[in-house]
PDB file of N, CA and C in Angstrom:
ATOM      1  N   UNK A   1     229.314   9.561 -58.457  1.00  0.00           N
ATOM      2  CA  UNK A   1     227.866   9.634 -58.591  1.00  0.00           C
ATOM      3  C   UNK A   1     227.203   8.457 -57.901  1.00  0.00           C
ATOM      4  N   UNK A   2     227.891   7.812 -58.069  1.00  0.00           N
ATOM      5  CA  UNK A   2     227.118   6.291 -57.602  1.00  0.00           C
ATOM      6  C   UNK A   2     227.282   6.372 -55.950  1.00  0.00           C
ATOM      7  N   UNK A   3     228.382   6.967 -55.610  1.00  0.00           N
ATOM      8  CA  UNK A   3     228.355   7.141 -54.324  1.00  0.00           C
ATOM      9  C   UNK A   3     227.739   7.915 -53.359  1.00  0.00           C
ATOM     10  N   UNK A   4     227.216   9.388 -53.999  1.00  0.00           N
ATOM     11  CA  UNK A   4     226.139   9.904 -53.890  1.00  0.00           C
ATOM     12  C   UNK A   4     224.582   9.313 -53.847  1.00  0.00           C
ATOM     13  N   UNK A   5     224.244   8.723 -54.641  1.00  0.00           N
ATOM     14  CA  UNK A   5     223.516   7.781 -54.736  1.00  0.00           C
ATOM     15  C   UNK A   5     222.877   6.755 -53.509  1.00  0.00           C
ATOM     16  N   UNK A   6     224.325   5.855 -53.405  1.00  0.00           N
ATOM     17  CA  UNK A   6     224.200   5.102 -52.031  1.00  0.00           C
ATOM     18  C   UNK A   6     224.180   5.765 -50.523  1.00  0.00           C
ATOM     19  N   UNK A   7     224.448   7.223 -50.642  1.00  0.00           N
ATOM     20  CA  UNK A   7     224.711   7.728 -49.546  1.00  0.00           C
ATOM     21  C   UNK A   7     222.936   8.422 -49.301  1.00  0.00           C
ATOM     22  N   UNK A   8     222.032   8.230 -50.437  1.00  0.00           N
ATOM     23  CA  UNK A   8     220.759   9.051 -50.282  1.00  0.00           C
ATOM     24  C   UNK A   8     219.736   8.134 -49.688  1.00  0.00           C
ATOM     25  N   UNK A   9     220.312   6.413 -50.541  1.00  0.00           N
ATOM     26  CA  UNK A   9     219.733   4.803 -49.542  1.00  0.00           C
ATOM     27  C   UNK A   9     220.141   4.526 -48.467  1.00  0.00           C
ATOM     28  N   UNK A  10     221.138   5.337 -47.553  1.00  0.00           N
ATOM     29  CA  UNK A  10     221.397   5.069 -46.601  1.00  0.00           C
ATOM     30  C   UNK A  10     220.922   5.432 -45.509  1.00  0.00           C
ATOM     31  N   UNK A  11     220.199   5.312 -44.091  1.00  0.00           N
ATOM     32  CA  UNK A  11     219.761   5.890 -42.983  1.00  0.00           C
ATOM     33  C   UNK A  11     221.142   6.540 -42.105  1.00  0.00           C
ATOM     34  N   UNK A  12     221.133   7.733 -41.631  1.00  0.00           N
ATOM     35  CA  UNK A  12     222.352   8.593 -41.116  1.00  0.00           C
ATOM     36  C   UNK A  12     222.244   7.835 -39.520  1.00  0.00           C
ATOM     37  N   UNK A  13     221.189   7.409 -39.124  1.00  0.00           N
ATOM     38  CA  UNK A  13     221.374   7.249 -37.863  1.00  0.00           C
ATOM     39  C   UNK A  13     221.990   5.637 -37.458  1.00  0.00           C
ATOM     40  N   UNK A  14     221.886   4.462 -38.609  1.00  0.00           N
ATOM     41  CA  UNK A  14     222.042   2.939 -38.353  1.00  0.00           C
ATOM     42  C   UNK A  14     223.199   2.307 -39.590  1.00  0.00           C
ATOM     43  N   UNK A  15     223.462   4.018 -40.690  1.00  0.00           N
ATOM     44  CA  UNK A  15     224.402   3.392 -41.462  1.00  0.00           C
ATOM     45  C   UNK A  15     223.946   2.033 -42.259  1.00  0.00           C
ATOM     46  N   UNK A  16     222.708   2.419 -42.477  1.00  0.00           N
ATOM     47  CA  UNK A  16     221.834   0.926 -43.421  1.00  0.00           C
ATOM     48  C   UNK A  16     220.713   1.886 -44.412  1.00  0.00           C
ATOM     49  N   UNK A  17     220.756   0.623 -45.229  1.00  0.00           N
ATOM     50  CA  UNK A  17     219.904   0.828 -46.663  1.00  0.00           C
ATOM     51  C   UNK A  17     218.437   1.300 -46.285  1.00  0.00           C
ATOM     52  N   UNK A  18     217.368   2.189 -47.490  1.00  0.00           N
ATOM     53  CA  UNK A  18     216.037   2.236 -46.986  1.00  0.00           C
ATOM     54  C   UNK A  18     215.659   0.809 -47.275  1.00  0.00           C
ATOM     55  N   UNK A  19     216.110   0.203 -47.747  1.00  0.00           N
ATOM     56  CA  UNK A  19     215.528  -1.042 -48.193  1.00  0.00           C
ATOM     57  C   UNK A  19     215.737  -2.041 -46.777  1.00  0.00           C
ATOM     58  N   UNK A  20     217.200  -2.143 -46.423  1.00  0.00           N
ATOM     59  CA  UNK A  20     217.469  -2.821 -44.946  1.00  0.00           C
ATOM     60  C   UNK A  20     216.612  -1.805 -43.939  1.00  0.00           C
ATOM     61  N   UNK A  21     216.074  -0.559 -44.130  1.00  0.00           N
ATOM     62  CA  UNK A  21     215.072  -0.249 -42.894  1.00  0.00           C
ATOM     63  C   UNK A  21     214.003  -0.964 -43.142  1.00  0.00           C
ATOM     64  N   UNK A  22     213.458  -0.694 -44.271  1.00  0.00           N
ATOM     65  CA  UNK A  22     212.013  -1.170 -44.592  1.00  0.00           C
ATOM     66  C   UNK A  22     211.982  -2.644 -43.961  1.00  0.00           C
ATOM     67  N   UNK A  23     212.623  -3.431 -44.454  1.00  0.00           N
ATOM     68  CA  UNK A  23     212.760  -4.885 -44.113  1.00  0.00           C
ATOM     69  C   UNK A  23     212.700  -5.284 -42.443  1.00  0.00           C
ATOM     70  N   UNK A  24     213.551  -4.666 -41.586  1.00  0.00           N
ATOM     71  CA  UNK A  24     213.756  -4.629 -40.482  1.00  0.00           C
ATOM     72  C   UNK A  24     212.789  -4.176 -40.138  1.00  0.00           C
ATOM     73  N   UNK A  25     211.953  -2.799 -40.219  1.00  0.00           N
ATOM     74  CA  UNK A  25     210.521  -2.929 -40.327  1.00  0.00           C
ATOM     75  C   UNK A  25     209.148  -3.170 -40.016  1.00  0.00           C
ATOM     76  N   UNK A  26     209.483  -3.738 -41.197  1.00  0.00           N
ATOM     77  CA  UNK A  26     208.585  -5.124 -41.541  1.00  0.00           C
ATOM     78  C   UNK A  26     208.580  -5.927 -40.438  1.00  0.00           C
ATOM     79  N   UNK A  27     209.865  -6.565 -39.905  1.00  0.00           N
ATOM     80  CA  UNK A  27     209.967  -7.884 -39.850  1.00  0.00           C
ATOM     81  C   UNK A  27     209.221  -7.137 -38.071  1.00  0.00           C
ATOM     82  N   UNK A  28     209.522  -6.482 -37.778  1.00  0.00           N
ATOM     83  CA  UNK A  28     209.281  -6.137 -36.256  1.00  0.00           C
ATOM     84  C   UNK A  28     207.679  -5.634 -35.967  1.00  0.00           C
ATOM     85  N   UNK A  29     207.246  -5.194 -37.385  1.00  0.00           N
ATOM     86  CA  UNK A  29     205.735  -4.900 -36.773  1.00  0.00           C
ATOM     87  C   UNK A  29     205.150  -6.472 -37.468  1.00  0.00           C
ATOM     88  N   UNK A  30     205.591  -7.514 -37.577  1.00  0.00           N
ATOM     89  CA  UNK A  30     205.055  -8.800 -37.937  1.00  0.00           C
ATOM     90  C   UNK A  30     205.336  -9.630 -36.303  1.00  0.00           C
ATOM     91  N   UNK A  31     206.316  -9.305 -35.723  1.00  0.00           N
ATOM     92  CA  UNK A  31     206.177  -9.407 -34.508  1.00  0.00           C
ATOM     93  C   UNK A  31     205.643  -8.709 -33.596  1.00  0.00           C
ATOM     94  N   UNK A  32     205.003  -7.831 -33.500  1.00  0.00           N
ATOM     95  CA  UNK A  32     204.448  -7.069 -32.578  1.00  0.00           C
ATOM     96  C   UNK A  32     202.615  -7.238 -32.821  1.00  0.00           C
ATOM     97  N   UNK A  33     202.249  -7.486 -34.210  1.00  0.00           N
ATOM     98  CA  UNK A  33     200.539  -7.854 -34.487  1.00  0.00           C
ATOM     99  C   UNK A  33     200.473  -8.996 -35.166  1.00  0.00           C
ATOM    100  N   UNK A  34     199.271  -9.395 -34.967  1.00  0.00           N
ATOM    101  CA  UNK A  34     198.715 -10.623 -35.220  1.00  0.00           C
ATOM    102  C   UNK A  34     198.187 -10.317 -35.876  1.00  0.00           C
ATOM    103  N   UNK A  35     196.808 -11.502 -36.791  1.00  0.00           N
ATOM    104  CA  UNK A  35     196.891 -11.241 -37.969  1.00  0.00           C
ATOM    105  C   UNK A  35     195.356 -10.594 -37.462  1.00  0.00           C
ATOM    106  N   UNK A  36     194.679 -10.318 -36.636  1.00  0.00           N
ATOM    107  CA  UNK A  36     193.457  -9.563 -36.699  1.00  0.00           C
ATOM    108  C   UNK A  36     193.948  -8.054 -36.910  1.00  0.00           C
ATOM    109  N   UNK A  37     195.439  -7.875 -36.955  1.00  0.00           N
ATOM    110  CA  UNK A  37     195.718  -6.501 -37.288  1.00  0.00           C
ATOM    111  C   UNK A  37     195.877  -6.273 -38.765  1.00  0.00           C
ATOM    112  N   UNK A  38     196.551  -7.080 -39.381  1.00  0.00           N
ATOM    113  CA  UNK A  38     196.887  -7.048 -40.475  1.00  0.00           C
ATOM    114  C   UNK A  38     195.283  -6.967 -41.333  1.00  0.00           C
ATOM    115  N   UNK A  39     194.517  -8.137 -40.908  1.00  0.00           N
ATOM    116  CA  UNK A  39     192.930  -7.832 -41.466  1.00  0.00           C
ATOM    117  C   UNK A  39     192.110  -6.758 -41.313  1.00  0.00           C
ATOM    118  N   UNK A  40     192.566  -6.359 -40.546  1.00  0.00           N
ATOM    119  CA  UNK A  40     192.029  -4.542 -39.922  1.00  0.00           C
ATOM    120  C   UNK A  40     192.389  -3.605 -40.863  1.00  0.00           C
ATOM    121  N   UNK A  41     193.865  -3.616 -41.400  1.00  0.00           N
ATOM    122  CA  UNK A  41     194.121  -2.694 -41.965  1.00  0.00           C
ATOM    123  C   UNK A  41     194.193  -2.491 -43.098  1.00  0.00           C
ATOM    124  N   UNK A  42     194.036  -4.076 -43.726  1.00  0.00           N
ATOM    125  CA  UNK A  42     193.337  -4.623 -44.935  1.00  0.00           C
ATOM    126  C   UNK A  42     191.729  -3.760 -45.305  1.00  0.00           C
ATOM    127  N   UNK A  43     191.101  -4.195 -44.450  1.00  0.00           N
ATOM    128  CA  UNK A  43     189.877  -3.979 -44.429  1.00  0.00           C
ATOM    129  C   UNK A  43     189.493  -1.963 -45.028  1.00  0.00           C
ATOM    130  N   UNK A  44     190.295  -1.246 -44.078  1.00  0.00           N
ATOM    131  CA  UNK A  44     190.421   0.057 -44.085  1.00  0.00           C
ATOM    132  C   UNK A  44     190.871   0.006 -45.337  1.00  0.00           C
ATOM    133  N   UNK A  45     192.061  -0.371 -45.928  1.00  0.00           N
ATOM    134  CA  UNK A  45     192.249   0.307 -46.772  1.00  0.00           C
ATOM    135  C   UNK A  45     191.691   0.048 -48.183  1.00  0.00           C
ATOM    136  N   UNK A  46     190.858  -1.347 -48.327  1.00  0.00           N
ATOM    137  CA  UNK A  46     189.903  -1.440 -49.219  1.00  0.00           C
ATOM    138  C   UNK A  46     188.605  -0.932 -49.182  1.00  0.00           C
ATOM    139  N   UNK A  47     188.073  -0.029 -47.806  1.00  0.00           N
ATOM    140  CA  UNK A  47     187.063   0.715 -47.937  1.00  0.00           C
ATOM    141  C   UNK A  47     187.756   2.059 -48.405  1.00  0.00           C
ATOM    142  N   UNK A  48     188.537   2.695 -47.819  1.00  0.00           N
ATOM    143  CA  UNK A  48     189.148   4.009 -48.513  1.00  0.00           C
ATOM    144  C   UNK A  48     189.666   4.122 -50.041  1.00  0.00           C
ATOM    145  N   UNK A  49     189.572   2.547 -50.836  1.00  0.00           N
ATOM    146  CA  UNK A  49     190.140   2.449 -52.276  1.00  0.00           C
ATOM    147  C   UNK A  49     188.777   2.565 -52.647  1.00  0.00           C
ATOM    148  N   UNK A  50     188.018   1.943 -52.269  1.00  0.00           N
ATOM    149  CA  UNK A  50     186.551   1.991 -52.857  1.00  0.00           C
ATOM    150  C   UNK A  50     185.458   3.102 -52.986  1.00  0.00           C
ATOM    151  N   UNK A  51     186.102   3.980 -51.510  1.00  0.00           N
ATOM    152  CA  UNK A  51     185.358   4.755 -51.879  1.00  0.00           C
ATOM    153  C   UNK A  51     186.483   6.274 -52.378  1.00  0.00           C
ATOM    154  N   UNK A  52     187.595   6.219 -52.853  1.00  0.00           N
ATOM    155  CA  UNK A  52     188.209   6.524 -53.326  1.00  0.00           C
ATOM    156  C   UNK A  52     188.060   6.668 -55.273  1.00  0.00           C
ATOM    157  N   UNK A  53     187.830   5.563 -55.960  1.00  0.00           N
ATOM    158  CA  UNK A  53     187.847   4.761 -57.106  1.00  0.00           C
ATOM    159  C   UNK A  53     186.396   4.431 -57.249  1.00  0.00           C
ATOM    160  N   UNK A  54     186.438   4.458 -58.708  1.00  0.00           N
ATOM    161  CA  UNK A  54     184.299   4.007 -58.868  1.00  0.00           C
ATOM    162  C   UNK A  54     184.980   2.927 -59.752  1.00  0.00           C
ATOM    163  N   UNK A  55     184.099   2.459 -60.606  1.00  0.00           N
ATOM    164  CA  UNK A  55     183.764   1.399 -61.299  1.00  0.00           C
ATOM    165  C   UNK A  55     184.827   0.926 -62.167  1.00  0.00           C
ATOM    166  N   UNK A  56     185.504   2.297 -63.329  1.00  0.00           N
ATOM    167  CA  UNK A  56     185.927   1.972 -64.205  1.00  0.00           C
ATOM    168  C   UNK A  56     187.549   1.776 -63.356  1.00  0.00           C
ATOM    169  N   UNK A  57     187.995   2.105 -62.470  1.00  0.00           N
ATOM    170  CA  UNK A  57     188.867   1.597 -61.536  1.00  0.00           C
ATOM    171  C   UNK A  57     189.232   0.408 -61.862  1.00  0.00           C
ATOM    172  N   UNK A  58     188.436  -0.584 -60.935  1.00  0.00           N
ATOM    173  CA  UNK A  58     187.990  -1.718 -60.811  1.00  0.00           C
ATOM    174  C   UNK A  58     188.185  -2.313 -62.319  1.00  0.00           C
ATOM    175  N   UNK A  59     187.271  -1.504 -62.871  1.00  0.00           N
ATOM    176  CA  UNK A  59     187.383  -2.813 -64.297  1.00  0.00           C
ATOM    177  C   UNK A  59     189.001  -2.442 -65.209  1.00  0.00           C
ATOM    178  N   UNK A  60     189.541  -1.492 -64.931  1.00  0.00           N
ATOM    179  CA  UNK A  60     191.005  -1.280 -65.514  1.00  0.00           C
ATOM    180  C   UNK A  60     191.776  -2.295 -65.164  1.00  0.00           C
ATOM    181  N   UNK A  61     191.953  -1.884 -63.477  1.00  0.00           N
ATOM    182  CA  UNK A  61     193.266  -3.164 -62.889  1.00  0.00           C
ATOM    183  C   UNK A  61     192.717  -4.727 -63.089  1.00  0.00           C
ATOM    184  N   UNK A  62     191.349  -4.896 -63.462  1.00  0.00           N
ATOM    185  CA  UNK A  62     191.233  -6.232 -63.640  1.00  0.00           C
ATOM    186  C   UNK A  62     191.620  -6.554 -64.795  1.00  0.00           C
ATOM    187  N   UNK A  63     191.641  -5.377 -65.923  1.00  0.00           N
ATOM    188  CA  UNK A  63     192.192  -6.271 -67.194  1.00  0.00           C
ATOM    189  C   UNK A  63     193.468  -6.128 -67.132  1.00  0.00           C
ATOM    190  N   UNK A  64     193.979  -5.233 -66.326  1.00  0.00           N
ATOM    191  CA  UNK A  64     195.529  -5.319 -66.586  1.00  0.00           C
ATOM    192  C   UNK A  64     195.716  -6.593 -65.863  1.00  0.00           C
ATOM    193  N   UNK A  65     195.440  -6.918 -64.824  1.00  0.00           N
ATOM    194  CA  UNK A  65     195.814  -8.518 -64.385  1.00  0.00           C
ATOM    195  C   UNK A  65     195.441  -9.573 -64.981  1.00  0.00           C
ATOM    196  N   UNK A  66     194.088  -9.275 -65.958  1.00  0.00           N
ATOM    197  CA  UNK A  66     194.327 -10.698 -66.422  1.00  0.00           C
ATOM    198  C   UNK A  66     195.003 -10.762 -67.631  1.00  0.00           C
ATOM    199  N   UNK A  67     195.440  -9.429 -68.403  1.00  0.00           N
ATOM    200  CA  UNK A  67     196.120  -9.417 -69.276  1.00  0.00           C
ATOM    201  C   UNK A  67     198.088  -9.993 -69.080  1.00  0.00           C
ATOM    202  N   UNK A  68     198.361  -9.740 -67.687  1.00  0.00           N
ATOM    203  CA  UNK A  68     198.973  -9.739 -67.085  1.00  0.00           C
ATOM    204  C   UNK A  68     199.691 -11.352 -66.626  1.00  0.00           C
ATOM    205  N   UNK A  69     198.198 -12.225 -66.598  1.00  0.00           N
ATOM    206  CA  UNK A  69     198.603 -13.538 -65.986  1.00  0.00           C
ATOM    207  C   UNK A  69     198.194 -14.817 -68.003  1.00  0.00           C
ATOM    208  N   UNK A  70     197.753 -13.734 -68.191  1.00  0.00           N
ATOM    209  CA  UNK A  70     197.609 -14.216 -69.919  1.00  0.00           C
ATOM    210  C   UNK A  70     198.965 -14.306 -70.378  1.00  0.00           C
ATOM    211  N   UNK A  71     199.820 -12.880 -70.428  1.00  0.00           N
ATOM    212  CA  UNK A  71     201.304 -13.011 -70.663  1.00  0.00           C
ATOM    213  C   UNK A  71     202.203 -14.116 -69.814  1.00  0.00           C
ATOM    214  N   UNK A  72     202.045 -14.284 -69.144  1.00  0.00           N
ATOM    215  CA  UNK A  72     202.661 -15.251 -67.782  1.00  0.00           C
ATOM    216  C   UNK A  72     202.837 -16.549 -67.957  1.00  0.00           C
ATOM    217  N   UNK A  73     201.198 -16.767 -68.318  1.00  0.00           N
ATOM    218  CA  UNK A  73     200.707 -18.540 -68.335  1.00  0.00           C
ATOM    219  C   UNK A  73     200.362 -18.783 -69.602  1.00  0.00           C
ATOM    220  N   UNK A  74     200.486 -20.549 -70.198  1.00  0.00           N
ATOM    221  CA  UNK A  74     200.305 -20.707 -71.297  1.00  0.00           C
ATOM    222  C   UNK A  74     198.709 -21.477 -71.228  1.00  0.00           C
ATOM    223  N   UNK A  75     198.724 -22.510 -72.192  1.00  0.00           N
ATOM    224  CA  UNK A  75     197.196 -22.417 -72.920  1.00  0.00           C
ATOM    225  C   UNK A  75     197.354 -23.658 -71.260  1.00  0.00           C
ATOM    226  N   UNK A  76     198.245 -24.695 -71.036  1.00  0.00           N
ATOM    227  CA  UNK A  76     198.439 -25.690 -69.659  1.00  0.00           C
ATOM    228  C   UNK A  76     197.721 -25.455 -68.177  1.00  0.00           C
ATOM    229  N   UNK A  77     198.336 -23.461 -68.182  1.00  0.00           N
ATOM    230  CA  UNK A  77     197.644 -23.279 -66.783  1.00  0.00           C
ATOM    231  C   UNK A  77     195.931 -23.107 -67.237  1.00  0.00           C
ATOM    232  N   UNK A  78     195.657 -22.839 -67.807  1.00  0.00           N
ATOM    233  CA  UNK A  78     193.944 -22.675 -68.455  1.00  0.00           C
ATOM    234  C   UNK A  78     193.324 -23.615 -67.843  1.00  0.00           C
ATOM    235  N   UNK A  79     194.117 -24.948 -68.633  1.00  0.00           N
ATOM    236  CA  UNK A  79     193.499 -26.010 -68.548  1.00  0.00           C
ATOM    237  C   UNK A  79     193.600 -26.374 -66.931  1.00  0.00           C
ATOM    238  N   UNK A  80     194.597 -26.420 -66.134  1.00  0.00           N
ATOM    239  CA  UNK A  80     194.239 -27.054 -64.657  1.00  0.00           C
ATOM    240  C   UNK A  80     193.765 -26.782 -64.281  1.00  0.00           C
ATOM    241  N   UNK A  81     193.438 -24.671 -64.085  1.00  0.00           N
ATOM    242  CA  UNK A  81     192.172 -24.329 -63.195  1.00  0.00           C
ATOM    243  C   UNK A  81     191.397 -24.651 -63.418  1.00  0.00           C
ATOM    244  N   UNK A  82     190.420 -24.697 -64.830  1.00  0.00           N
ATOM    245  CA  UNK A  82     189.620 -25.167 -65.360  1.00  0.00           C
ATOM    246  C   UNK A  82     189.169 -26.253 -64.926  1.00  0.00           C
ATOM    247  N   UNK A  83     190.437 -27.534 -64.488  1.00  0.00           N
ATOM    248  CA  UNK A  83     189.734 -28.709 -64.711  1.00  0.00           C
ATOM    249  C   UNK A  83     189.651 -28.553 -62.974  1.00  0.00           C
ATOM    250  N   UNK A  84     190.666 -27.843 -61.719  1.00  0.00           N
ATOM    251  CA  UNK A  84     190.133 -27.968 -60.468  1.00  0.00           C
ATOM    252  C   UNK A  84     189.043 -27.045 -60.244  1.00  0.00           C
ATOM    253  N   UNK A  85     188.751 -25.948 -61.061  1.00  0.00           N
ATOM    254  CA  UNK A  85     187.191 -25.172 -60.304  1.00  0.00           C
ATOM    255  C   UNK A  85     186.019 -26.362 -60.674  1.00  0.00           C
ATOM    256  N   UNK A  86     186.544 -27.053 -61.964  1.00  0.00           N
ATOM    257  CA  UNK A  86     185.056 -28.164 -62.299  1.00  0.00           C
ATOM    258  C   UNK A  86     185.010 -29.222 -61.044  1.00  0.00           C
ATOM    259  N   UNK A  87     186.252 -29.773 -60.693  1.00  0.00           N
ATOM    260  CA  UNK A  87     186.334 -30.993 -59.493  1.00  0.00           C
ATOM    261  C   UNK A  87     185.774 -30.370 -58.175  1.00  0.00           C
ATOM    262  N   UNK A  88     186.274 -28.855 -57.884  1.00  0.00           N
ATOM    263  CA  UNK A  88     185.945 -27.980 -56.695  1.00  0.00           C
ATOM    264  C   UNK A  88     184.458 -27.907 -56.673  1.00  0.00           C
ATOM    265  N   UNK A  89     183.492 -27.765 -57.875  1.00  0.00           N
ATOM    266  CA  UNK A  89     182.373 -27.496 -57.896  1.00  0.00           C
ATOM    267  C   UNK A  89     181.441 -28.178 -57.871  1.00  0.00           C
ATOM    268  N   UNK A  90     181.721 -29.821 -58.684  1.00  0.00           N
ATOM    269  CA  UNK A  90     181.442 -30.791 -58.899  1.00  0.00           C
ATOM    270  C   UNK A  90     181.297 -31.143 -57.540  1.00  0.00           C
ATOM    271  N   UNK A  91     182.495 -31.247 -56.794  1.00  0.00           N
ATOM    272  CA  UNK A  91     182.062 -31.730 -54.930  1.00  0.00           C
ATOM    273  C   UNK A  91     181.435 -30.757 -54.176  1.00  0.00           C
ATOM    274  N   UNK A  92     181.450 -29.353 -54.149  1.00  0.00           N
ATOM    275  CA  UNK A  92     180.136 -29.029 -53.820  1.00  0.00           C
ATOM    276  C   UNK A  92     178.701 -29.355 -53.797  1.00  0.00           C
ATOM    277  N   UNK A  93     178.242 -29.549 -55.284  1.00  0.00           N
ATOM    278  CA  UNK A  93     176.919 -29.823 -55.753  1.00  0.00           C
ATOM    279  C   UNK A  93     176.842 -31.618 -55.028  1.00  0.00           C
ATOM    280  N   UNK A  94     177.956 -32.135 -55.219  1.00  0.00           N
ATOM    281  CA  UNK A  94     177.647 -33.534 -54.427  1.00  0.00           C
ATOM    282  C   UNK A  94     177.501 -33.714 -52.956  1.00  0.00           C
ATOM    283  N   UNK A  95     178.247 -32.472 -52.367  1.00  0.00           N
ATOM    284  CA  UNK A  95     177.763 -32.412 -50.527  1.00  0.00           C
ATOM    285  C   UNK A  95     176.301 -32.340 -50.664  1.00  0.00           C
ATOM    286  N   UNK A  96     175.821 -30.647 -51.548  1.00  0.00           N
ATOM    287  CA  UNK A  96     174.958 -30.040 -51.474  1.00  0.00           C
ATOM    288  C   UNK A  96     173.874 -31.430 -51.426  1.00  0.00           C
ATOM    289  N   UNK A  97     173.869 -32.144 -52.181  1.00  0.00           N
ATOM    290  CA  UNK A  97     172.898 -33.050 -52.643  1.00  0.00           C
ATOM    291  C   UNK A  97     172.641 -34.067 -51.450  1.00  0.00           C
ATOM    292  N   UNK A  98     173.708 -34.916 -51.032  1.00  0.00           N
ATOM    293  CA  UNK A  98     174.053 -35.612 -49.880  1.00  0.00           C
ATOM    294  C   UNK A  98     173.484 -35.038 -48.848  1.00  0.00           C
ATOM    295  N   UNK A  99     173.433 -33.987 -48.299  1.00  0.00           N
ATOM    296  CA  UNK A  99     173.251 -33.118 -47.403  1.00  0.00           C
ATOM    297  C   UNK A  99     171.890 -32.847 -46.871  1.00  0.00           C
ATOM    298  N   UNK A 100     171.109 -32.603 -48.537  1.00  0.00           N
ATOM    299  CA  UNK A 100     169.651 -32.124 -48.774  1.00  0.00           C
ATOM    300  C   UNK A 100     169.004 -33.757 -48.708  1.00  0.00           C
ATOM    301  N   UNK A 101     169.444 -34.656 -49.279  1.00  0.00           N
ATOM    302  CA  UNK A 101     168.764 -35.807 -49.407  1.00  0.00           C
ATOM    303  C   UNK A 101     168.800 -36.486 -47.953  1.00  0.00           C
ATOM    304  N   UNK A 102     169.923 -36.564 -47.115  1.00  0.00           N
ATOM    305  CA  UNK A 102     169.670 -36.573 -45.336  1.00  0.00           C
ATOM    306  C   UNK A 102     168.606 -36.103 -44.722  1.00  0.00           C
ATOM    307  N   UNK A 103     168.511 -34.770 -45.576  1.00  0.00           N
ATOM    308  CA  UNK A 103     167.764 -34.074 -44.478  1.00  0.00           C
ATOM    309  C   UNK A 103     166.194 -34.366 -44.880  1.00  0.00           C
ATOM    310  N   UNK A 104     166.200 -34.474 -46.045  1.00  0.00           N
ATOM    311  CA  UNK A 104     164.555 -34.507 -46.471  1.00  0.00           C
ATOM    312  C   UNK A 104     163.901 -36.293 -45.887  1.00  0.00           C
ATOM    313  N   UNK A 105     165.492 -36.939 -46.270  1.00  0.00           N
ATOM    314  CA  UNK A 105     164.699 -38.452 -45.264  1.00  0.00           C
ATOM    315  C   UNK A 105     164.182 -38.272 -43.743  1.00  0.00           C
ATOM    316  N   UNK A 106     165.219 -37.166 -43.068  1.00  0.00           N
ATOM    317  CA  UNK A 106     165.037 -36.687 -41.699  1.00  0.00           C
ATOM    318  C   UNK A 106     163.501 -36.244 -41.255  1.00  0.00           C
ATOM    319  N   UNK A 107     163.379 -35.420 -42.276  1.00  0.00           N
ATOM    320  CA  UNK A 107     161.993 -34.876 -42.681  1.00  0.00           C
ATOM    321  C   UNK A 107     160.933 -35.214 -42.459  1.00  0.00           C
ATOM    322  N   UNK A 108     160.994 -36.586 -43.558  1.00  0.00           N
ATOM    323  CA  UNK A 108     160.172 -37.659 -43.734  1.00  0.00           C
ATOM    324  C   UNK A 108     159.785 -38.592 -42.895  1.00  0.00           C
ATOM    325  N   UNK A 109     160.507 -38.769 -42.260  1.00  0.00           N
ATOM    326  CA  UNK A 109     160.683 -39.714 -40.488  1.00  0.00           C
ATOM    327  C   UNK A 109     160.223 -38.880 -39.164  1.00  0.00           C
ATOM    328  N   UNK A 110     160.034 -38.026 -39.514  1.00  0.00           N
ATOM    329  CA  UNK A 110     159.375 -37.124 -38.647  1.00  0.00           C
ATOM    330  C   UNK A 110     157.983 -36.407 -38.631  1.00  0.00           C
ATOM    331  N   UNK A 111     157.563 -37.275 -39.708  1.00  0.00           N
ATOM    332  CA  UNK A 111     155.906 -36.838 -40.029  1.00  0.00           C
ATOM    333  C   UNK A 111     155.046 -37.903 -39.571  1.00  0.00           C
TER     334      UNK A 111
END
């Protein structure tokens, strides 16, 4: 049975696994496009999911993932994102500010 089996994963023409095709593949259309292809086909196939799928779609697979990364991670990972989206955001609002206060002296010197 088992040999039956391996003989149904096997390709008749290279004597290899679907899994060693898939891979091989892979690895050859990663050499043949760049990544404006890969974003291309990205792109397509999140307009055909979208307009495929409405709303409650969307809000399903999101709880299964975060239910998903809840099982995964403990109360530790919470806390780091937490504390890098505050540092990530925190230096935003401090460019933002830096940025605006340049420009309004710029402003000001020009009246």
């Amino acid at each position: 049975m088992a040999n039956k089996q391996n003989n149904r994963n096997r390709n008749n023409n290279e004597n290899m696994t679907v899994e060693e095709a898939g891979r091989k593949g892979g690895e050859a259309t990663s050499r043949n496009h760049d990544r404006d292809f890969y974003e291309e086909i990205g792109r397509k196939g999140g307009e055909a999911t979208s307009k495929n799928h409405g709303h409650e779609f969307y809000q399903e697979i999101g709880q299964k993932g975060g239910e998903a990364t809840a099982d995964n991670h403990g109360e530790d990972f919470y806390e780091e994102i937490g504390r890098k989206g505050g540092e990530a955001r925190s230096k935003q609002r401090s460019n933002s500010t830096h940025t605006n206060g340049n420009q309004n002296r710029q402003n000001n010197n020009n009246r």
